[in-house]
N, C-alpha and C. Protein backbone atom coordinates (compact mmCIF):
# COMPACT_ATOMS: atom_id res chain seq x y z
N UNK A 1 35.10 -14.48 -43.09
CA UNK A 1 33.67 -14.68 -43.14
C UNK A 1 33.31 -15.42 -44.44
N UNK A 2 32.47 -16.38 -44.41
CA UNK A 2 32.36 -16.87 -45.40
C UNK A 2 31.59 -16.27 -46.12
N UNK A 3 31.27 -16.75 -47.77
CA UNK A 3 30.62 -16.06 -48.26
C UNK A 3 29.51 -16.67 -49.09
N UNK A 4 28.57 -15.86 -49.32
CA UNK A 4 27.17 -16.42 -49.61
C UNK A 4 27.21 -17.02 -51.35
N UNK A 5 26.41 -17.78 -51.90
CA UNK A 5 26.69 -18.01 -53.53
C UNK A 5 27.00 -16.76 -54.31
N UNK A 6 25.39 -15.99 -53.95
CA UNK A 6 25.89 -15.30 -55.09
C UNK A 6 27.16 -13.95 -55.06
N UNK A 7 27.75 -14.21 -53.67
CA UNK A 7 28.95 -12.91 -53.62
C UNK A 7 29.85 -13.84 -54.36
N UNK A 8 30.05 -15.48 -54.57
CA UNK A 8 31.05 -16.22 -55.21
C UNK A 8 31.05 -16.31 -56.52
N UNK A 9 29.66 -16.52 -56.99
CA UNK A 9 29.01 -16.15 -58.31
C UNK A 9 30.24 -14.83 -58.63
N UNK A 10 29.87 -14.16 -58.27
CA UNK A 10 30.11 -12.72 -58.85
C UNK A 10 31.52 -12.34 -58.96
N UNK A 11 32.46 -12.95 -57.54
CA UNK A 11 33.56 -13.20 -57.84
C UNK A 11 34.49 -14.25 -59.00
N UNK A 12 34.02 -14.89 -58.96
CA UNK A 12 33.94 -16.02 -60.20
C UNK A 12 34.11 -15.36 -61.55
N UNK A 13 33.34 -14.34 -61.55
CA UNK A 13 33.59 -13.57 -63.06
C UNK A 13 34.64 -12.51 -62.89
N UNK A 14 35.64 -12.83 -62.01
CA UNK A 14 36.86 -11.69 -61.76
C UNK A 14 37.98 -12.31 -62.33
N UNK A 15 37.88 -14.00 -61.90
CA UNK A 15 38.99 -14.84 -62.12
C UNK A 15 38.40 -16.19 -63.27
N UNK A 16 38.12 -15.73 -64.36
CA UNK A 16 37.18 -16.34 -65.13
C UNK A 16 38.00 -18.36 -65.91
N UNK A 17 39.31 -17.97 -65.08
CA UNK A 17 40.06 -19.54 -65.17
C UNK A 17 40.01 -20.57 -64.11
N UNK A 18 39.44 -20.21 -63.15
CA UNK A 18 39.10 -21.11 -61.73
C UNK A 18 37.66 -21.40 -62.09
N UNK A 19 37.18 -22.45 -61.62
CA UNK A 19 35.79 -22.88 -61.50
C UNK A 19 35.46 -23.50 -59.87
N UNK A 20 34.39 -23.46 -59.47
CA UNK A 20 34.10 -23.88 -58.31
C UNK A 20 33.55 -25.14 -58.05
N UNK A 21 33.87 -25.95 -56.84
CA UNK A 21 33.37 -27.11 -56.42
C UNK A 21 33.46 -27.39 -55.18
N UNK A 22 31.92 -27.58 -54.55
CA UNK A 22 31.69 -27.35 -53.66
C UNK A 22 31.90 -26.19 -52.65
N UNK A 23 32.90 -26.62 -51.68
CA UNK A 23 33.17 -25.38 -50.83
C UNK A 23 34.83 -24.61 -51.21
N UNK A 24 35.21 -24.89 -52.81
CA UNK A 24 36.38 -24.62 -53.18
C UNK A 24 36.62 -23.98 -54.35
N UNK A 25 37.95 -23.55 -54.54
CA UNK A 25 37.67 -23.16 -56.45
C UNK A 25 38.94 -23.77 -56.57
N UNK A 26 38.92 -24.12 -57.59
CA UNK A 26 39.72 -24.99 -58.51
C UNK A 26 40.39 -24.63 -59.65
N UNK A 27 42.14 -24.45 -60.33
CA UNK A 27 42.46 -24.10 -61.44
C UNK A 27 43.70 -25.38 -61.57
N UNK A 28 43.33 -26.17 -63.05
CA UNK A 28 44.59 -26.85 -63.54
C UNK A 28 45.37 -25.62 -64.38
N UNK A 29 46.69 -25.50 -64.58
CA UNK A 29 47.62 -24.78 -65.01
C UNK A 29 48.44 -26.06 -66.16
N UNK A 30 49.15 -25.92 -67.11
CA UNK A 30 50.25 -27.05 -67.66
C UNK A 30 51.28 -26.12 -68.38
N UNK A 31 52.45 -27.04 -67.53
CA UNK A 31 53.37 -26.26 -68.20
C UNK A 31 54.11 -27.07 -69.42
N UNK A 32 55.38 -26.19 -69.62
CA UNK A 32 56.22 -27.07 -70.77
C UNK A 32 56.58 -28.20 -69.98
N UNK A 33 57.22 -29.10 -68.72
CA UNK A 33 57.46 -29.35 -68.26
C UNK A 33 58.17 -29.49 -66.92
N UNK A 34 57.64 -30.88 -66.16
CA UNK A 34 57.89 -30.85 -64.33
C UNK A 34 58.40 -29.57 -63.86
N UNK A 35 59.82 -29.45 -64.41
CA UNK A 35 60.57 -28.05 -63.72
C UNK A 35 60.13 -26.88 -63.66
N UNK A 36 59.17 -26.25 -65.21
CA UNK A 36 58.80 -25.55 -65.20
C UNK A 36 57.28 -25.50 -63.89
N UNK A 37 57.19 -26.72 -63.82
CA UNK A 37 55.54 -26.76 -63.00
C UNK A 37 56.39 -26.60 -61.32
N UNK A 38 57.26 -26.90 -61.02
CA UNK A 38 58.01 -26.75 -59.40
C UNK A 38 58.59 -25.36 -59.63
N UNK A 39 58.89 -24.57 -60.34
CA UNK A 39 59.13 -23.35 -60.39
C UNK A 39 58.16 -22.30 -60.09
N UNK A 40 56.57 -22.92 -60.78
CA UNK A 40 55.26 -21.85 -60.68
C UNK A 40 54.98 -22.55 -59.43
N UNK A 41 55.22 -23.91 -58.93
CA UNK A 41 54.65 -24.03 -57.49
C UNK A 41 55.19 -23.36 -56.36
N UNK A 42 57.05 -23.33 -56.53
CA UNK A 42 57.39 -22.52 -55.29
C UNK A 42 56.78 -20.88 -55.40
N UNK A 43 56.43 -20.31 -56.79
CA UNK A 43 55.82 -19.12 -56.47
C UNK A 43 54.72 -18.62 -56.11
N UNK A 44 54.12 -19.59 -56.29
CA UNK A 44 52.45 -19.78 -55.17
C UNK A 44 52.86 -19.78 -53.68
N UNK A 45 53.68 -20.78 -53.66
CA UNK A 45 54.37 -21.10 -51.96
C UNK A 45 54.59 -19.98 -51.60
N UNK A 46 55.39 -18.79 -52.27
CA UNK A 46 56.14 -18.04 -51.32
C UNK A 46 54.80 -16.83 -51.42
N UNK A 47 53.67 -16.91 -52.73
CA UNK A 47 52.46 -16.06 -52.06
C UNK A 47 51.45 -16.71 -50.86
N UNK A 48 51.57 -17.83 -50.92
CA UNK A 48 50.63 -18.31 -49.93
C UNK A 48 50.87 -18.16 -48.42
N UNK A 49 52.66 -18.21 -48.17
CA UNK A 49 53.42 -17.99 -47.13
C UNK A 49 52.72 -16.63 -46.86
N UNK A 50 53.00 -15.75 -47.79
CA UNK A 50 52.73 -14.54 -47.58
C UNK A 50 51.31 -13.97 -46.95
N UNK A 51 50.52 -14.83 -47.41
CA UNK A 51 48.82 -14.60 -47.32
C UNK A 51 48.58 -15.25 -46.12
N UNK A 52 49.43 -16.43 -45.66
CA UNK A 52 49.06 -17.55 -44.93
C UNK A 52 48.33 -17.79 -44.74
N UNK A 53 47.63 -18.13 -46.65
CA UNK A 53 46.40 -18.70 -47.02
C UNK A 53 47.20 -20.02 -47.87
N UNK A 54 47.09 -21.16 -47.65
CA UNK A 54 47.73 -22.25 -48.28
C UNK A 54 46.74 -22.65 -48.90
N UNK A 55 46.96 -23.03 -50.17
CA UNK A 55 46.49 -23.82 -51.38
C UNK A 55 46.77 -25.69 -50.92
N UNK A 56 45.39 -26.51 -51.68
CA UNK A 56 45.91 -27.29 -51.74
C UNK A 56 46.48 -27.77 -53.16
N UNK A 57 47.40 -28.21 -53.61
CA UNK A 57 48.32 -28.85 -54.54
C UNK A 57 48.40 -29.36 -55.34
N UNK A 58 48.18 -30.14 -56.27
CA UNK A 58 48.19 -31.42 -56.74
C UNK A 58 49.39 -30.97 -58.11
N UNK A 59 50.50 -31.83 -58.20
CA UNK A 59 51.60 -31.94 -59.21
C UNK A 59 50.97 -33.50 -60.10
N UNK A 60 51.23 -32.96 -61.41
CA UNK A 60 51.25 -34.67 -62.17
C UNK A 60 51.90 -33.97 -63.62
N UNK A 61 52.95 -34.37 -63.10
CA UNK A 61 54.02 -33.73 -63.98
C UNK A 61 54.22 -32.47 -64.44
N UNK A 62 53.43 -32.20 -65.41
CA UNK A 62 53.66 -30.51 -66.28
C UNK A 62 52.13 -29.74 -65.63
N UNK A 63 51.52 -30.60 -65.28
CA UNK A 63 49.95 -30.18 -64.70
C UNK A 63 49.81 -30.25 -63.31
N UNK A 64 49.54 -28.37 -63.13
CA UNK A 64 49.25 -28.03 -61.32
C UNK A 64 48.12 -27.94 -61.47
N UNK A 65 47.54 -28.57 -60.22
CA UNK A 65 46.37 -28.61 -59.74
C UNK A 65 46.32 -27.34 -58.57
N UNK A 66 45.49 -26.26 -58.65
CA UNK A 66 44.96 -25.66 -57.25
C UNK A 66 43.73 -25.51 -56.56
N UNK A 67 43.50 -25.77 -55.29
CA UNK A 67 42.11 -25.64 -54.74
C UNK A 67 42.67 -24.92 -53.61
N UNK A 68 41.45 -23.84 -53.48
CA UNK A 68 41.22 -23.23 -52.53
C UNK A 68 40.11 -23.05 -51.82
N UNK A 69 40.62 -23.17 -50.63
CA UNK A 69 39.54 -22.93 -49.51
C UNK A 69 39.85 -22.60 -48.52
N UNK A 70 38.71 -21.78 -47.66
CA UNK A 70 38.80 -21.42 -46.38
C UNK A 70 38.80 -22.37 -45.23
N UNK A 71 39.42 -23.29 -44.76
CA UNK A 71 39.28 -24.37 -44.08
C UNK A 71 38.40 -23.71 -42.45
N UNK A 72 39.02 -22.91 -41.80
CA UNK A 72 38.58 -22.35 -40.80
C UNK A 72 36.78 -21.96 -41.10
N UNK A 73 36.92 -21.02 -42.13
CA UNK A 73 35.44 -20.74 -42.34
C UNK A 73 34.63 -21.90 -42.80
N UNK A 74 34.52 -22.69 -42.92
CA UNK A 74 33.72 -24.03 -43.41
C UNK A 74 33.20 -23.04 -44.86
N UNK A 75 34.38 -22.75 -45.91
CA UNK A 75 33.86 -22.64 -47.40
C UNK A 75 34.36 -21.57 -47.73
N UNK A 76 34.03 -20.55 -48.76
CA UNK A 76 35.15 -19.82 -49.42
C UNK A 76 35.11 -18.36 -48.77
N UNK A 77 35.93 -17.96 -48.64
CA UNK A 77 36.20 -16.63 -48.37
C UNK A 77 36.69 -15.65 -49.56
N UNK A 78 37.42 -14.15 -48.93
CA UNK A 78 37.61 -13.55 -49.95
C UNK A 78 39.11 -13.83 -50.29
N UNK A 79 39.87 -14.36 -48.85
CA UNK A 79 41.18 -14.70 -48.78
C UNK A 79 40.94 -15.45 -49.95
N UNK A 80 40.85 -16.53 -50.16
CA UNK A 80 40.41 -17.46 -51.45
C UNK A 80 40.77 -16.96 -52.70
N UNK A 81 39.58 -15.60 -53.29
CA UNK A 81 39.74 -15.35 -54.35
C UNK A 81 40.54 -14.08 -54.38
N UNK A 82 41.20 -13.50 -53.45
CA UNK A 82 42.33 -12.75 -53.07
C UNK A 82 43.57 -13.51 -53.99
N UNK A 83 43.84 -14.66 -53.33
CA UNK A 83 45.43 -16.07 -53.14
C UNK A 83 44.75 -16.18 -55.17
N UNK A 84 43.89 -16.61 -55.42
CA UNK A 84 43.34 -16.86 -56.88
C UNK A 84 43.96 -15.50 -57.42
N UNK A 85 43.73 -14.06 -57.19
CA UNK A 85 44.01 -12.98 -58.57
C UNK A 85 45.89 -13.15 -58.41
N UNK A 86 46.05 -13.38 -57.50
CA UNK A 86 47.86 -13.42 -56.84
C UNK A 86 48.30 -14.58 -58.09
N UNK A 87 47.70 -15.67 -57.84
CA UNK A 87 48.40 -16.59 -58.81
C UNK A 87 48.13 -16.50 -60.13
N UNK A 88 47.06 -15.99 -60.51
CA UNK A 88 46.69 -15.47 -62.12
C UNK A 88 47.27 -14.22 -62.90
N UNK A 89 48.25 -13.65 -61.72
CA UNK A 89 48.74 -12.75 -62.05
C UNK A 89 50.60 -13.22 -62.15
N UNK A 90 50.82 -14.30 -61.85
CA UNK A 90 52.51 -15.25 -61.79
C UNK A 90 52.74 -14.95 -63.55
């Protein structure tokens, strides 16, 4: 079910390193380097597998990009900021 602003608002102050845009939330991560950044990506992979809530991606070298969204629900759910405390917790 999607969810209304201010239930996102409020979640937002749970995971206070993601920011939101539009119908998504968003966290860059940087590591020491590439390897280290394909190491924290397969461990998102194998939570997202798990959630079979998939993130979308973005690699540029030592810097992961994540966005999440509820694609089905047209905007964010709780799955969302569920897959968000999972990876803030890697």
């Amino acid at each position: 079910m999607k969810l209304e602003q201010a239930q996102i608002t409020a979640a937002l102050q749970e995971i206070p390193d993601w920011r939101q845009s539009a119908d998504t939330i968003i966290r860059t991560l940087e590591f020491a380097d590439f390897g280290d950044a394909l190491v924290f990506v397969n461990r998102v992979a194998a939570l997202a597998e798990g959630a079979n809530h998939h993130p979308d991606i973005d690699i540029r070298y030592s810097k992961v990009t994540l966005s999440l969204s509820s694609h089905d629900a047209g905007g964010l759910t709780k799955k969302d900021f569920n897959l968000a405390k999972e990876v803030d917790a890697l």
